[in-house]
Protein backbone atom coordinates (compact mmCIF):
# COMPACT_ATOMS: atom_id res chain seq x y z
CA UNK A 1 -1.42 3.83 15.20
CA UNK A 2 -1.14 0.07 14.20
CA UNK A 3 1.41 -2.27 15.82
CA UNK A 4 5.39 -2.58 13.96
CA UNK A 5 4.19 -6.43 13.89
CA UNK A 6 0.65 -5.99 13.05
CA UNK A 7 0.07 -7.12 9.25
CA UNK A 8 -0.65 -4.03 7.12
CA UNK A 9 -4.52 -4.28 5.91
CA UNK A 10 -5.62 -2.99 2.44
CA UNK A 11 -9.22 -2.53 1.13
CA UNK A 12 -9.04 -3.60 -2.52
CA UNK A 13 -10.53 -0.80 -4.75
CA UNK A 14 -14.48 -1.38 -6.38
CA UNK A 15 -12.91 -1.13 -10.03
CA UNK A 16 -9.22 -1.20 -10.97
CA UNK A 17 -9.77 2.33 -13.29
CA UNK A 18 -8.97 4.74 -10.47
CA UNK A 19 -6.43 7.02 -11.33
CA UNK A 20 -3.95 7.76 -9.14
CA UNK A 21 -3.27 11.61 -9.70
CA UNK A 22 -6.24 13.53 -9.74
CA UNK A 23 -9.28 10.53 -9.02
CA UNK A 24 -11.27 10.44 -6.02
CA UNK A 25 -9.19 8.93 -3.67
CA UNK A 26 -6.27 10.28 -2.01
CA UNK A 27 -4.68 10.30 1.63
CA UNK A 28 -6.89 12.25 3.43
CA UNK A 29 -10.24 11.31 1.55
CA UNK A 30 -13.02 11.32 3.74
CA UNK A 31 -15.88 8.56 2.91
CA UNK A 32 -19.11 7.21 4.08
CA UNK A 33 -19.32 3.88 1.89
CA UNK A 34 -16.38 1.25 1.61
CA UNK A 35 -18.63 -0.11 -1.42
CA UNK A 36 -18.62 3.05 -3.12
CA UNK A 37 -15.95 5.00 -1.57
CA UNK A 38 -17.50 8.13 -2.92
CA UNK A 39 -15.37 10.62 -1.40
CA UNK A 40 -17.10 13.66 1.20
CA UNK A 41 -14.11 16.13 0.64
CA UNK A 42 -13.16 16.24 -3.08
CA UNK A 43 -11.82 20.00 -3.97
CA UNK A 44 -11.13 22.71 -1.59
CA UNK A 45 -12.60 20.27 1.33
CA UNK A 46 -9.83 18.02 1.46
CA UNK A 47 -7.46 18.71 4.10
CA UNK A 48 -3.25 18.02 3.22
CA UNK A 49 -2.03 15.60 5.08
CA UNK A 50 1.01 17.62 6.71
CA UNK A 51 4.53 15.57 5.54
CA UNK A 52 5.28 15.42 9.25
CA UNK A 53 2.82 12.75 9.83
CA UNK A 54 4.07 10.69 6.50
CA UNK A 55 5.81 7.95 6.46
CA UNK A 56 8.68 7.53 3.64
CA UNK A 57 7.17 5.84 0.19
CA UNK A 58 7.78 2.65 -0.41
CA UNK A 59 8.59 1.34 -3.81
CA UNK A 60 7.70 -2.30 -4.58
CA UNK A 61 9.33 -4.62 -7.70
CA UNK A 62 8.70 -7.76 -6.76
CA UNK A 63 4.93 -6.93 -6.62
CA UNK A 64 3.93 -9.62 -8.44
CA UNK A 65 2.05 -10.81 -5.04
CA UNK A 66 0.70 -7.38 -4.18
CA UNK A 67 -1.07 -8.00 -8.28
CA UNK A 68 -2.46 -11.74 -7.35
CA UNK A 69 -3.74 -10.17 -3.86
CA UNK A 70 -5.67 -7.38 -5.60
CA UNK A 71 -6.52 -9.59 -8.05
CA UNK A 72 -8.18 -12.63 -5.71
CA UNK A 73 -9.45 -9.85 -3.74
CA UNK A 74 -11.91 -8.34 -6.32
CA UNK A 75 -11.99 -11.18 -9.42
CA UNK A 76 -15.14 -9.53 -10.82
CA UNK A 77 -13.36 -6.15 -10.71
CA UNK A 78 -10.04 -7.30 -12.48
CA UNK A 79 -12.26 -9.21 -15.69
CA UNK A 80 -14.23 -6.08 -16.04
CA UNK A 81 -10.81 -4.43 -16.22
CA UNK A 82 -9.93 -7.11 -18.70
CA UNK A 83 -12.99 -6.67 -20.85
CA UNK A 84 -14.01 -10.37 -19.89
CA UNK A 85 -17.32 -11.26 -19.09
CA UNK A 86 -18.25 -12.01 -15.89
CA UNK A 87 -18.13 -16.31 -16.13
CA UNK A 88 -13.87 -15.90 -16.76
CA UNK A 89 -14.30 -14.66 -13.27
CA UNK A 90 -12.69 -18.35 -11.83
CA UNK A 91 -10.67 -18.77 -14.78
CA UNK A 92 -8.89 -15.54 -13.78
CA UNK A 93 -9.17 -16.75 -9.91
CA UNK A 94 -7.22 -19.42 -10.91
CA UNK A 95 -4.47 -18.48 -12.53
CA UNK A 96 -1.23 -17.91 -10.68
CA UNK A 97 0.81 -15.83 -13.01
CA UNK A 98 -0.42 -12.31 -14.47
CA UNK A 99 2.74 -12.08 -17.03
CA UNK A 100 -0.07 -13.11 -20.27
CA UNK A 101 -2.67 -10.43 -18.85
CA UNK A 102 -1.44 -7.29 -17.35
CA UNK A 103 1.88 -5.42 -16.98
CA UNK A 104 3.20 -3.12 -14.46
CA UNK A 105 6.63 -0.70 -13.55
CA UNK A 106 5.91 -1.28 -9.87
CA UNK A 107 4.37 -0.49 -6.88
CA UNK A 108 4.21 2.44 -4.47
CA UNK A 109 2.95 2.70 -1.61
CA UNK A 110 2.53 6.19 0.37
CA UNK A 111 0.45 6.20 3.69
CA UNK A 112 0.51 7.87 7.12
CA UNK A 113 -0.64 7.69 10.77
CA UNK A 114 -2.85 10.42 11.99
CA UNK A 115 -1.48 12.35 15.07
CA UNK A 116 -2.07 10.51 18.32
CA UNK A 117 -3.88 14.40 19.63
CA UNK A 118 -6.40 13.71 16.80
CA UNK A 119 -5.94 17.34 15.29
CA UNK A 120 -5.65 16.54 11.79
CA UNK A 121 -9.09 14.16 11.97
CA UNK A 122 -10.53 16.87 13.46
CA UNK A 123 -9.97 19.21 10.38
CA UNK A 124 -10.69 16.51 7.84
CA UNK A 125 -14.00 15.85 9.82
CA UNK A 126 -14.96 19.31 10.59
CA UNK A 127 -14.88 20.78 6.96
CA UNK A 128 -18.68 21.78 5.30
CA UNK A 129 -18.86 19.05 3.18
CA UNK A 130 -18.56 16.70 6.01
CA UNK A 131 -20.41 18.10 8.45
CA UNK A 132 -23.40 18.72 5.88
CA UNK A 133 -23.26 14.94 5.06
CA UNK A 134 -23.10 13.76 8.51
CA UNK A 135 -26.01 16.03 9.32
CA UNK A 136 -28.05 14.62 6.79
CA UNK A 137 -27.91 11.26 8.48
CA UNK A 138 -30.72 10.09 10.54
CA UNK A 139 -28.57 7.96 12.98
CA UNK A 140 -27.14 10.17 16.18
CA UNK A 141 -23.44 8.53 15.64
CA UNK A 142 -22.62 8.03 12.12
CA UNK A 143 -19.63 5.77 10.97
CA UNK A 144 -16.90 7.70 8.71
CA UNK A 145 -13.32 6.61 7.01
CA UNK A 146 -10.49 7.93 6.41
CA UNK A 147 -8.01 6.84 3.44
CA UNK A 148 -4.53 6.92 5.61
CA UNK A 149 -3.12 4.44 2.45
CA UNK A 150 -2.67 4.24 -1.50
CA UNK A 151 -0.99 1.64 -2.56
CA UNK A 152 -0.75 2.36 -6.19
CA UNK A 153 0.37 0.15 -9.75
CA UNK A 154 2.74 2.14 -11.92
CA UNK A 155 1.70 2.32 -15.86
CA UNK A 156 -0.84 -0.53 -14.83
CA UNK A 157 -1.59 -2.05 -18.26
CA UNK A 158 -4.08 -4.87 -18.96
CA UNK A 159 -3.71 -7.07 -21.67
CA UNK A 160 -7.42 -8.02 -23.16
CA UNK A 161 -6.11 -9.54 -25.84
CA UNK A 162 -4.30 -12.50 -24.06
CA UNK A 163 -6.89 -12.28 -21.55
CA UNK A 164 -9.44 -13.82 -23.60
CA UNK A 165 -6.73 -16.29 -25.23
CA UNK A 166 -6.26 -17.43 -21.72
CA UNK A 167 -10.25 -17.60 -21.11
CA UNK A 168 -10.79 -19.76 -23.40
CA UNK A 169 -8.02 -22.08 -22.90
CA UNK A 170 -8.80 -22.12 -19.36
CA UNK A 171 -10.59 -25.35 -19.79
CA UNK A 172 -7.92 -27.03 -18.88
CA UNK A 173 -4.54 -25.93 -16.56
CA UNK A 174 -5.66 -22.55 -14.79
CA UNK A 175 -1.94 -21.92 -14.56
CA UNK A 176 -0.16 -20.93 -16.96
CA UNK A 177 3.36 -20.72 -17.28
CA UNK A 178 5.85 -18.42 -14.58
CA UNK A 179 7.95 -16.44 -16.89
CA UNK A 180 9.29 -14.29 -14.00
CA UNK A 181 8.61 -11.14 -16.11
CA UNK A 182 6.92 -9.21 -13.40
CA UNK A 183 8.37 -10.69 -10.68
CA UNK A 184 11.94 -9.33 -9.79
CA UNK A 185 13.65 -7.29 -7.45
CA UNK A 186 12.82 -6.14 -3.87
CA UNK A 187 11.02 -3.53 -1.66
CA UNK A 188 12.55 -0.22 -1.69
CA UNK A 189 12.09 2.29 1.11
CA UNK A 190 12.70 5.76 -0.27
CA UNK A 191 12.50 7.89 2.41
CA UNK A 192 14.14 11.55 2.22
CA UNK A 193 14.14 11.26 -1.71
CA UNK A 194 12.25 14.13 -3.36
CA UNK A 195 11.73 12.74 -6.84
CA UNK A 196 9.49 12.66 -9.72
CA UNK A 197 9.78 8.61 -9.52
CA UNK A 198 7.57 9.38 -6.54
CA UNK A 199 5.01 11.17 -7.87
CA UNK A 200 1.84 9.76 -9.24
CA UNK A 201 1.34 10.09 -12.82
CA UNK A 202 -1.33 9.34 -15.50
CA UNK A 203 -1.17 5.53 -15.86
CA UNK A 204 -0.93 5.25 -12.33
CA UNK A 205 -3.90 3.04 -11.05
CA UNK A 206 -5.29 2.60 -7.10
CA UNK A 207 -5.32 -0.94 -6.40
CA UNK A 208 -5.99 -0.78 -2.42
CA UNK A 209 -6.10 1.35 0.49
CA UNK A 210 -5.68 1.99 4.06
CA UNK A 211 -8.34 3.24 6.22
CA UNK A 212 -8.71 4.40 9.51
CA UNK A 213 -12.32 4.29 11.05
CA UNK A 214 -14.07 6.71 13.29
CA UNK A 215 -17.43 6.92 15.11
CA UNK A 216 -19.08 10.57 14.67
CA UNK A 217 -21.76 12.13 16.51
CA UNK A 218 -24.25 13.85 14.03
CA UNK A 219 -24.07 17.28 14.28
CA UNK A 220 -27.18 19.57 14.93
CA UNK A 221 -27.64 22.45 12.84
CA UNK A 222 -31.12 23.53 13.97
CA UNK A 223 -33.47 23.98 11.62
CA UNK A 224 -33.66 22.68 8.37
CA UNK A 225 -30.81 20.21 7.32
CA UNK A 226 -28.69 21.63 4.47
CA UNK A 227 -28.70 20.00 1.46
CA UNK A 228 -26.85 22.41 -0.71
CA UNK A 229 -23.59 20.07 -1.54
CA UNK A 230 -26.30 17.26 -2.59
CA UNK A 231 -23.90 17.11 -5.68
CA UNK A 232 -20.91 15.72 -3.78
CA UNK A 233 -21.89 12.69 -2.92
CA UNK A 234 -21.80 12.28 -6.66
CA UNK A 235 -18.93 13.24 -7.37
CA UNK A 236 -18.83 16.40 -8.60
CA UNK A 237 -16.45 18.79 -7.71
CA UNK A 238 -18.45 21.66 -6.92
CA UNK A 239 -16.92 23.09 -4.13
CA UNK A 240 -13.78 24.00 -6.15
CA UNK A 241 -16.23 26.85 -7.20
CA UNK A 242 -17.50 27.53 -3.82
CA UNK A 243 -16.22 29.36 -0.45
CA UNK A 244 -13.07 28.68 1.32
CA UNK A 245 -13.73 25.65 3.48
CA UNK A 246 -14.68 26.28 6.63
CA UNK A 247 -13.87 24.42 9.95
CA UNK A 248 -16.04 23.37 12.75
CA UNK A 249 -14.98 20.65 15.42
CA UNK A 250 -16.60 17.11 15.15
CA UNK A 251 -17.58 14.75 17.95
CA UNK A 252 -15.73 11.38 17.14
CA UNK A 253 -13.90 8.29 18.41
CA UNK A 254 -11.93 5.81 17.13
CA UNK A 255 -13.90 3.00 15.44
CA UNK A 256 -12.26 -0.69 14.39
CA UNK A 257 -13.30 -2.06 11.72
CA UNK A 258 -14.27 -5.72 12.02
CA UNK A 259 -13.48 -7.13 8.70
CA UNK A 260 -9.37 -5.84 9.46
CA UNK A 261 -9.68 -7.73 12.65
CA UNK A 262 -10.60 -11.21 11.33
CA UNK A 263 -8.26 -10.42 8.64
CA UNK A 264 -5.25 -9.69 10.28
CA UNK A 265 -5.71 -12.67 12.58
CA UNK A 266 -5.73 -15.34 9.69
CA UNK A 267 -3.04 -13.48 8.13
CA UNK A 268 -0.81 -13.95 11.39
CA UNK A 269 -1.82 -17.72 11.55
CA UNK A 270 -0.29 -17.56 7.78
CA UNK A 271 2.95 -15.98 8.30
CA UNK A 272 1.69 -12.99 6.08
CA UNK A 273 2.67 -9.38 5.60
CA UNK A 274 0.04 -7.86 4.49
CA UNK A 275 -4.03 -8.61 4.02
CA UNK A 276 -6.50 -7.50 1.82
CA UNK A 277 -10.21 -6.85 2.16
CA UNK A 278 -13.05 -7.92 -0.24
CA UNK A 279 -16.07 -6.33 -0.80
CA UNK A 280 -17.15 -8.33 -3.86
CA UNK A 281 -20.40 -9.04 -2.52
């Protein structure tokens, strides 16, 4: 569990067209690649996290920051959202205010701590899907994640339109004007509401997420490895039309992740809430 005073570190998403309700990634997601984050537990594999261990939502309207961090954090990702091509990349960088290119309800965020007896890891680890991936691997301890955080854009909405209007006046001011049009109100923590304001809906897009690391030794199945969920790791959802998942304990520990570290120091130097991983690489 992360310090009260730690900052809270996201890992922006590879593309900004992940849906929210029903895409790959959800609390509880299991992955191997935080390039990718192709999850190892889609369907019957993935494990609820039990509401015990959540933490109360957390509903966001003056997100406008949460948008620019996202934003800096994966440029190429945002003007391929945009339709832009990928040389408005520092025109986009540059600009300060989002109001001409993209518009948004808010912000939720939903996330959780894993119990400290590491009982719930232990079922998200030990399901087939895992286990047959990690077996696969040719290293003895293998390096797995686990999505503990969504924080999510309501009715996310670019605007490619103005986009390009502002690419191609970029040659000049990369700022264009604050209107204040996406940038009002304050955090909301909604804890012990039960309402549909908290549910994810259709235009409901993953912008970044919280991870928690872990160390696994690879387990030995003896004999040939398996390679019958082969299909997974592309995404299908194939084990929605297989067996009930089945449970077998995992050898792990708990493994930090060194791009949070340097992270969370600058952003304590800075005075800042919250910091956001790149992977645009």
């Amino acid at each position: 569990m992360a310090s009260m005073n730690e900052p809270l570190t996201y890992h922006v998403v590879p593309r900004f067209d992940i849906a929210a309700k029903g895409g790959p990634l959800s609390l509880g997601t299991v992955v191997g690649d935080l390039k990718t984050l192709v999850p190892l537990n889609r369907g019957k594999s993935h494990v609820t996290v039990p509401s015990y261990l959540m933490y109360a939502p957390v509903i966001q309207t003056n997100f406008k920051d949460t948008l620019v961090r996202a934003r800096n954090a994966n440029i190429k990702g945002w003007a391929k959202a945009l339709g832009l091509p990928a040389s408005a990349s520092t025109d986009i960088g540059g600009s300060k205010a989002l109001e001409n290119t993209v518009t948004c309800e808010s912000v939720l965020t939903r996330y959780f701590d894993p119990d400290p007896s590491g009982d719930y890891v232990k079922r998200c680890l030990g399901v087939k899907s895992v286990r047959d991936w990690l077996g696969r691997r040719d290293e003895r301890y293998v390096d797995v994640y686990i999505v503990t955080g969504l924080k999510v854009a309501r009715k996310l909405k670019f605007n490619n339109s103005s986009a390009l209007e502002l690419h191609v006046e970029a040659k000049g001011s990369l700022t264009e004007p604050n209107t204040n049009a996406i940038d009002v109100g304050a955090d909301v923590n909604v804890g012990g509401k039960n309402t549909k304001d908290l549910e994810f809906e259709v235009d409901d897009i993953v912008l970044g997420i919280r991870l928690n690391g872990y160390s696994c030794k690879r387990p030995w199945f003896g004999g040939q490895r398996s390679t019958q969920d082969k299909g997974l790791l592309d995404g299908n959802m194939q084990d929605n039309q297989q067996e009930a998942v089945q449970h077998q304990e995992i050898e792990f520990e708990p493994l930090p992740i060194p791009e949070e570290t340097a992270a969370k120091e600058r952003a304590v130097m800075e005075g800042e809430r919250e910091c956001w991983i790149s992977r645009d690489d």
